[in-house]
PDB file of N, CA and C in Angstrom:
ATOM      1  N   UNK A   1      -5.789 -10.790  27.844  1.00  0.00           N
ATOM      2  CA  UNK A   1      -4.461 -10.208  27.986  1.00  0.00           C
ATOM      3  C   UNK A   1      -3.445 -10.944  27.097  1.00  0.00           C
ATOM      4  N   UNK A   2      -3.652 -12.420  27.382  1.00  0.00           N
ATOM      5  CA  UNK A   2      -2.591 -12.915  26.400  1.00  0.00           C
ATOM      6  C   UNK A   2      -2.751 -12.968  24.680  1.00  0.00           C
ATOM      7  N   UNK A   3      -3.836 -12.368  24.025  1.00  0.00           N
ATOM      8  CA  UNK A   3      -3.802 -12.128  23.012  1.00  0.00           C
ATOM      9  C   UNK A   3      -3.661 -10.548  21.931  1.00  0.00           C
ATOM     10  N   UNK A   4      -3.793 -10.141  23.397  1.00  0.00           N
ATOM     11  CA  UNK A   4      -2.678  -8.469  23.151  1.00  0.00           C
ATOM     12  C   UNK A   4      -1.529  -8.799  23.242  1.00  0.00           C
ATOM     13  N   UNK A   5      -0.516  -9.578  24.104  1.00  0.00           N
ATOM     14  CA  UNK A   5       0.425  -9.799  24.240  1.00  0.00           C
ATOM     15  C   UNK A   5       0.906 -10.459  22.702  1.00  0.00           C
ATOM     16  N   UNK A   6       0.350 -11.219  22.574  1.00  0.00           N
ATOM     17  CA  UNK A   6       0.738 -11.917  20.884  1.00  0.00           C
ATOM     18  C   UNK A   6       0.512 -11.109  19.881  1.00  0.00           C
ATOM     19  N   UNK A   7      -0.913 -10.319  20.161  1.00  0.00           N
ATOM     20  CA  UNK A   7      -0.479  -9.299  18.803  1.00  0.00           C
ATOM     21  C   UNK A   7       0.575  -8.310  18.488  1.00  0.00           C
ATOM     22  N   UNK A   8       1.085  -7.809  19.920  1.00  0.00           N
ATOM     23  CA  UNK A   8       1.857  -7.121  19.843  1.00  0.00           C
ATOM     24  C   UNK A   8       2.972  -8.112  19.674  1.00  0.00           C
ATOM     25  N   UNK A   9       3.502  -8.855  19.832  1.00  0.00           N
ATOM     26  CA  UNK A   9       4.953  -9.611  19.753  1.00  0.00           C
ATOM     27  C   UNK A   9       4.750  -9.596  18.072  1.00  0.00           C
ATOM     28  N   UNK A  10       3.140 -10.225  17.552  1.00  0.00           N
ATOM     29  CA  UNK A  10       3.535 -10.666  15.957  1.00  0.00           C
ATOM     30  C   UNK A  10       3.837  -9.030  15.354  1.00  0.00           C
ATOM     31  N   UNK A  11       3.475  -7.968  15.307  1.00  0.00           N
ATOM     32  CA  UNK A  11       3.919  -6.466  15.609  1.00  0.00           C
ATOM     33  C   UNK A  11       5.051  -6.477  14.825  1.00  0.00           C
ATOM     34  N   UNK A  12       5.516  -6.705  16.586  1.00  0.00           N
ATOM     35  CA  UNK A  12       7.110  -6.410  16.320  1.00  0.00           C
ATOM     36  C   UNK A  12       8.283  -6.999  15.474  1.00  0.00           C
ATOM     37  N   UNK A  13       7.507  -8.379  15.409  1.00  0.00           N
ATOM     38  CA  UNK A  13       8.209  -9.342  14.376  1.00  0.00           C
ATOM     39  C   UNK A  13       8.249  -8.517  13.028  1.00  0.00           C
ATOM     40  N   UNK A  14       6.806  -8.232  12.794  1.00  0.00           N
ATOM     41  CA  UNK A  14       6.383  -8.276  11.208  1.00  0.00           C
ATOM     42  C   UNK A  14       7.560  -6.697  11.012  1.00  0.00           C
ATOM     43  N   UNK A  15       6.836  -5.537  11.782  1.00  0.00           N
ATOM     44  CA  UNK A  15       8.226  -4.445  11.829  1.00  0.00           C
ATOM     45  C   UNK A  15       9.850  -4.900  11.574  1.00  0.00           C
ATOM     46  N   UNK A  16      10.059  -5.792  12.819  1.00  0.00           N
ATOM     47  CA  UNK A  16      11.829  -5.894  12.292  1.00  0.00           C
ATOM     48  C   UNK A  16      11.981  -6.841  10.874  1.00  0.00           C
ATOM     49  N   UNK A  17      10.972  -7.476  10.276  1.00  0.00           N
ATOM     50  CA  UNK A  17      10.841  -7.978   8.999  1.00  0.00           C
ATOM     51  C   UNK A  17      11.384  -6.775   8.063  1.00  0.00           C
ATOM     52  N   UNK A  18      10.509  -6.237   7.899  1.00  0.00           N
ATOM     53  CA  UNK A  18      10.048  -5.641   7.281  1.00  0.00           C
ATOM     54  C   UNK A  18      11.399  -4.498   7.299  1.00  0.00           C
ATOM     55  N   UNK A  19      12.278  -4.274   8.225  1.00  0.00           N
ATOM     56  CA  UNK A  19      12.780  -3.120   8.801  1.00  0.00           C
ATOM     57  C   UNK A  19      14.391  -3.847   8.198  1.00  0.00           C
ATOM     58  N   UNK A  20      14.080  -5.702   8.456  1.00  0.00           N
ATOM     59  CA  UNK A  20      15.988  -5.777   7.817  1.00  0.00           C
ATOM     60  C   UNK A  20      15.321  -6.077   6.443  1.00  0.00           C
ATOM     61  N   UNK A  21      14.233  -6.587   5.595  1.00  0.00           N
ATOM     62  CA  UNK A  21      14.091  -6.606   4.118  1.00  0.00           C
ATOM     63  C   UNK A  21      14.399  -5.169   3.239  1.00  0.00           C
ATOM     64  N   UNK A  22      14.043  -4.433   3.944  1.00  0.00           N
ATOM     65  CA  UNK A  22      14.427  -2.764   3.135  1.00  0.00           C
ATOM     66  C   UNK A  22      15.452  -2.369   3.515  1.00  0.00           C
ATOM     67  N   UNK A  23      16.807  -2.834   4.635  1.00  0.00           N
ATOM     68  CA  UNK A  23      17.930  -2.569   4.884  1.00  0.00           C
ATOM     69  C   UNK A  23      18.611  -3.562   3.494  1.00  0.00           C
ATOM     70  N   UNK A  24      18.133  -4.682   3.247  1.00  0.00           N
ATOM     71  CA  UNK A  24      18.546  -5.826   2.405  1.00  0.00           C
ATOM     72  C   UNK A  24      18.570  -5.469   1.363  1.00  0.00           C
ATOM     73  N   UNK A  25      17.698  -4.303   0.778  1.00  0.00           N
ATOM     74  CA  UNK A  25      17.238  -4.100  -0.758  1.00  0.00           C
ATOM     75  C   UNK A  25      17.807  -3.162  -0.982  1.00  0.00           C
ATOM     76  N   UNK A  26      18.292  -1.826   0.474  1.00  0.00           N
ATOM     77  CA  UNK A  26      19.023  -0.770  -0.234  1.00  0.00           C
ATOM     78  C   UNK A  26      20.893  -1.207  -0.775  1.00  0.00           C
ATOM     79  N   UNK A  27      20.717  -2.370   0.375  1.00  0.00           N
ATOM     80  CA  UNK A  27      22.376  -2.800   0.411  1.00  0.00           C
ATOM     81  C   UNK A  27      22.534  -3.620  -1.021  1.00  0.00           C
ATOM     82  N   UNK A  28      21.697  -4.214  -1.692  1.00  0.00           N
ATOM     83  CA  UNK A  28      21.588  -4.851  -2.569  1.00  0.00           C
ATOM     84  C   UNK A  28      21.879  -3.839  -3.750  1.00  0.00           C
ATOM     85  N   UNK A  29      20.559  -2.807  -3.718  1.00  0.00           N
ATOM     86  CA  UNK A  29      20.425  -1.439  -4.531  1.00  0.00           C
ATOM     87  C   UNK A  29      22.240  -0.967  -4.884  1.00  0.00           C
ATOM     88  N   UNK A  30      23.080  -0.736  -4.353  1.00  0.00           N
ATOM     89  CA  UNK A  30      24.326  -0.132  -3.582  1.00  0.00           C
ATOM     90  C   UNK A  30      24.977  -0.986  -4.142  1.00  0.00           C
ATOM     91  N   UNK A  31      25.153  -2.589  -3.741  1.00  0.00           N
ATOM     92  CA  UNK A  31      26.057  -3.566  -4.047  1.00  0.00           C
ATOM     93  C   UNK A  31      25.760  -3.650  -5.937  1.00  0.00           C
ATOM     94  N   UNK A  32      25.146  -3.108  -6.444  1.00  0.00           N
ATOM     95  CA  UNK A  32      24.474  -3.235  -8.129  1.00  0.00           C
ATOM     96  C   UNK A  32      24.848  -2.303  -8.424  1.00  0.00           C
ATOM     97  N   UNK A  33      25.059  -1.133  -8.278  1.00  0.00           N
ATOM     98  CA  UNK A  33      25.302   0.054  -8.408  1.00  0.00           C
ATOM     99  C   UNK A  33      27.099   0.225  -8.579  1.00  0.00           C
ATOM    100  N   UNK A  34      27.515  -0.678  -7.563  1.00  0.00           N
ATOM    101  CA  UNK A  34      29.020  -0.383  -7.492  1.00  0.00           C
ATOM    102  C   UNK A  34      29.518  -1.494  -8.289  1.00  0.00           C
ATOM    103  N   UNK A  35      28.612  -2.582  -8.593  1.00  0.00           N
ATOM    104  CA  UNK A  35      29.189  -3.589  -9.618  1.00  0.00           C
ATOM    105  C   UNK A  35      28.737  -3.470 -11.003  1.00  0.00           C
ATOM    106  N   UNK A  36      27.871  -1.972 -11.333  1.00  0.00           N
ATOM    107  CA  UNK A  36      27.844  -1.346 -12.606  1.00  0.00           C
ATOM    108  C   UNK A  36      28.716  -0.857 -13.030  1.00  0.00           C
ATOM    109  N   UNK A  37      29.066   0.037 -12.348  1.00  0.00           N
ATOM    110  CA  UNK A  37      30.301   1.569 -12.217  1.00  0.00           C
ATOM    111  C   UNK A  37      31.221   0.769 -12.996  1.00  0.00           C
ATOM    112  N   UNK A  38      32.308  -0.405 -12.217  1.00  0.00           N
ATOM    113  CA  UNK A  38      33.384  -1.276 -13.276  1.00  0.00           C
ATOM    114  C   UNK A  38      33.133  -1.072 -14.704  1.00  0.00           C
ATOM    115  N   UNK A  39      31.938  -2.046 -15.028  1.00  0.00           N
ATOM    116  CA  UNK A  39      31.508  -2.320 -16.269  1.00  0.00           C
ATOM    117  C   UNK A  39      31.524  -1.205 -17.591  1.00  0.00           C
ATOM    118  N   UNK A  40      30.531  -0.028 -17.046  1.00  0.00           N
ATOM    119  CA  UNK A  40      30.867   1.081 -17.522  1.00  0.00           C
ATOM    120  C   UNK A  40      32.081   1.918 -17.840  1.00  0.00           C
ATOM    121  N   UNK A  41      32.862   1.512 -17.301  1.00  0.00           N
ATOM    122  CA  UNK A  41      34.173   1.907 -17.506  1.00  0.00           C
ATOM    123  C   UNK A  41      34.890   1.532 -18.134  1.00  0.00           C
ATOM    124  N   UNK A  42      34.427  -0.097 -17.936  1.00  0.00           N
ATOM    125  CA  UNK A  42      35.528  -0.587 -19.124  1.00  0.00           C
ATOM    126  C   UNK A  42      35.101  -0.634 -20.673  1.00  0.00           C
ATOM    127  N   UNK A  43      33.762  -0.496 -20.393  1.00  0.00           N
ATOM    128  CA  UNK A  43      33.008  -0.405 -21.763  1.00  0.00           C
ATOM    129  C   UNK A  43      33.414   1.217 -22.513  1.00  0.00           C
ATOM    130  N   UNK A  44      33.675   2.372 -21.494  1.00  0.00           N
ATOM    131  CA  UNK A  44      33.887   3.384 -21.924  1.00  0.00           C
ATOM    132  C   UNK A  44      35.706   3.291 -22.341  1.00  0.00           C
ATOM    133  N   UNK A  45      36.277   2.358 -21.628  1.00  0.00           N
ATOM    134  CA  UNK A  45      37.680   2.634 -22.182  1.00  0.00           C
ATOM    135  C   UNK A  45      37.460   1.713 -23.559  1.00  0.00           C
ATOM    136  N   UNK A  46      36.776   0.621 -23.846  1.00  0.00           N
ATOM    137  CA  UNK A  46      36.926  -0.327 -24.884  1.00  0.00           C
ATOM    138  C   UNK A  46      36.678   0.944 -26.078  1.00  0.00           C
ATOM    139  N   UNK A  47      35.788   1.785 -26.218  1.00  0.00           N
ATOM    140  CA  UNK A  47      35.076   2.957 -27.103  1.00  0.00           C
ATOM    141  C   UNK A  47      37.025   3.845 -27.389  1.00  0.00           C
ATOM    142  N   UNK A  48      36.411   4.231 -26.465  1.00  0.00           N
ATOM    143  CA  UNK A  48      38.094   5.558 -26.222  1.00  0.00           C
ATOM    144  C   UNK A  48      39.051   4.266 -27.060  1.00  0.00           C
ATOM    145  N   UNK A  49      39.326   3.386 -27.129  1.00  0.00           N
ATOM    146  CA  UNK A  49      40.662   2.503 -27.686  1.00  0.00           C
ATOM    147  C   UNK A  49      40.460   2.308 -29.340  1.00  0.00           C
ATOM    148  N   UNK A  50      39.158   1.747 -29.186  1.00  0.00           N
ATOM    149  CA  UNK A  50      38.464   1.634 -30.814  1.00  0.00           C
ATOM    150  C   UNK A  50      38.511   2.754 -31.765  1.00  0.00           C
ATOM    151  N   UNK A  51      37.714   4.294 -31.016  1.00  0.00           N
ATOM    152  CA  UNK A  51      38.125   5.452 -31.736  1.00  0.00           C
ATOM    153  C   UNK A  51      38.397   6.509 -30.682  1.00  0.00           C
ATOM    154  N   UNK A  52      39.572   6.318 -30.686  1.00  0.00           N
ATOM    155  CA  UNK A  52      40.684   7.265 -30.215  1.00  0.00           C
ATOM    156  C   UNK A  52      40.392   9.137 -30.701  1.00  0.00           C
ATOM    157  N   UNK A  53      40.693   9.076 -32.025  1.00  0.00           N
ATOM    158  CA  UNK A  53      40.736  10.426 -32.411  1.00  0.00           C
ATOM    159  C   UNK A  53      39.267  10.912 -32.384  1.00  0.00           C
ATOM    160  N   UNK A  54      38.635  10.149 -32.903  1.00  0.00           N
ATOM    161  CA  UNK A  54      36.674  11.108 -32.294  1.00  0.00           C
ATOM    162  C   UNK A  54      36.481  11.785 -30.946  1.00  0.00           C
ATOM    163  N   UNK A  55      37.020  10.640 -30.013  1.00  0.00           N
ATOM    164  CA  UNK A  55      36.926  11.027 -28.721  1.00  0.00           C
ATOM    165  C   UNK A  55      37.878  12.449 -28.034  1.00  0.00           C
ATOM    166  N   UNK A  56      38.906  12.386 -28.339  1.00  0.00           N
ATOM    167  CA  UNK A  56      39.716  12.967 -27.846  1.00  0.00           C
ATOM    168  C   UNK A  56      39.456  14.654 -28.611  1.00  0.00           C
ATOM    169  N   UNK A  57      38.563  14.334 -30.106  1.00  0.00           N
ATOM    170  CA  UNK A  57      38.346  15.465 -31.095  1.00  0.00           C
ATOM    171  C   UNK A  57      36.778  16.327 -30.310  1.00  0.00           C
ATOM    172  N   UNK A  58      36.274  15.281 -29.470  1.00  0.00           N
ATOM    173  CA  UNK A  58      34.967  15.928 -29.107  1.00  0.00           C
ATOM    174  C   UNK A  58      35.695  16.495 -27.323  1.00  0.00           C
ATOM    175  N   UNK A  59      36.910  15.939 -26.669  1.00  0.00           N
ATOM    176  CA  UNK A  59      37.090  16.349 -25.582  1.00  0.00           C
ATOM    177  C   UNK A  59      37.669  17.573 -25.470  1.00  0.00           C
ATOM    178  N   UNK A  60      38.193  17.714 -26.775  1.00  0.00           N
ATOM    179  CA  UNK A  60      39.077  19.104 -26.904  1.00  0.00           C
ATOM    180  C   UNK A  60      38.544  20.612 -26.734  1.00  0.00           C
ATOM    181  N   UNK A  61      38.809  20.966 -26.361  1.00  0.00           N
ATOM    182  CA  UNK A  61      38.253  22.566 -26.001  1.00  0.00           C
ATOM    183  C   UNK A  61      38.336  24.087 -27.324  1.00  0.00           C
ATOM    184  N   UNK A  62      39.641  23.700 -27.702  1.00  0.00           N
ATOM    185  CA  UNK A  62      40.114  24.408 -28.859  1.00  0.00           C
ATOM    186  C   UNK A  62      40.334  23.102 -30.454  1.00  0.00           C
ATOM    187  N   UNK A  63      38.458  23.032 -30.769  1.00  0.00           N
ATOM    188  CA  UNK A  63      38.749  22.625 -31.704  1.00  0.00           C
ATOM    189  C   UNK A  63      39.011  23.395 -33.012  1.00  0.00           C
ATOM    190  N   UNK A  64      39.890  22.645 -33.921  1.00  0.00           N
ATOM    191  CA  UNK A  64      40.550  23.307 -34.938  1.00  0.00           C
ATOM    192  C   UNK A  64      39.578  23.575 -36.167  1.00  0.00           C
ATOM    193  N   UNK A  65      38.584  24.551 -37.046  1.00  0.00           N
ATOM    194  CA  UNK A  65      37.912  24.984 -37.639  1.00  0.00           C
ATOM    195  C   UNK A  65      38.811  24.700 -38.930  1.00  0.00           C
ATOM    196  N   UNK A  66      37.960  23.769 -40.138  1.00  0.00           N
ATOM    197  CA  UNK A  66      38.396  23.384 -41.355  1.00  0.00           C
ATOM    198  C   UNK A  66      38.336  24.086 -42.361  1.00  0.00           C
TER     199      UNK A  66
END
């Protein structure tokens, strides 16, 4: 009896292991994700500042035919 009892306790251990390591990795996943987003942005405004008129020439809707 007492070594059903232990297998099941080591069980449950190894489960809630296992259960906060993949809570850990999505929050991690998430916390990387939202400390990309910044980066990208500023890398996309550094572009937009450097060349201004390309950008704004490809955002335009009514471009002007030469």
């Amino acid at each position: 009896m007492k070594t059903a009892d232990l297998l099941n306790s080591c069980l449950l251990y190894a489960c809630l292991v296992v259960y906060l390591a993949s809570f850990l990795y999505v929050l991690m996943g998430f916390a990387a994700r939202t400390w990309v987003i910044p980066f990208k942005i500023k890398r996309m405004l550094r572009y937009i500042e450097k060349t201004p008129s390309k950008f704004f020439d490809s955002l335009s809707i009514n471009k002007k035919s030469k």
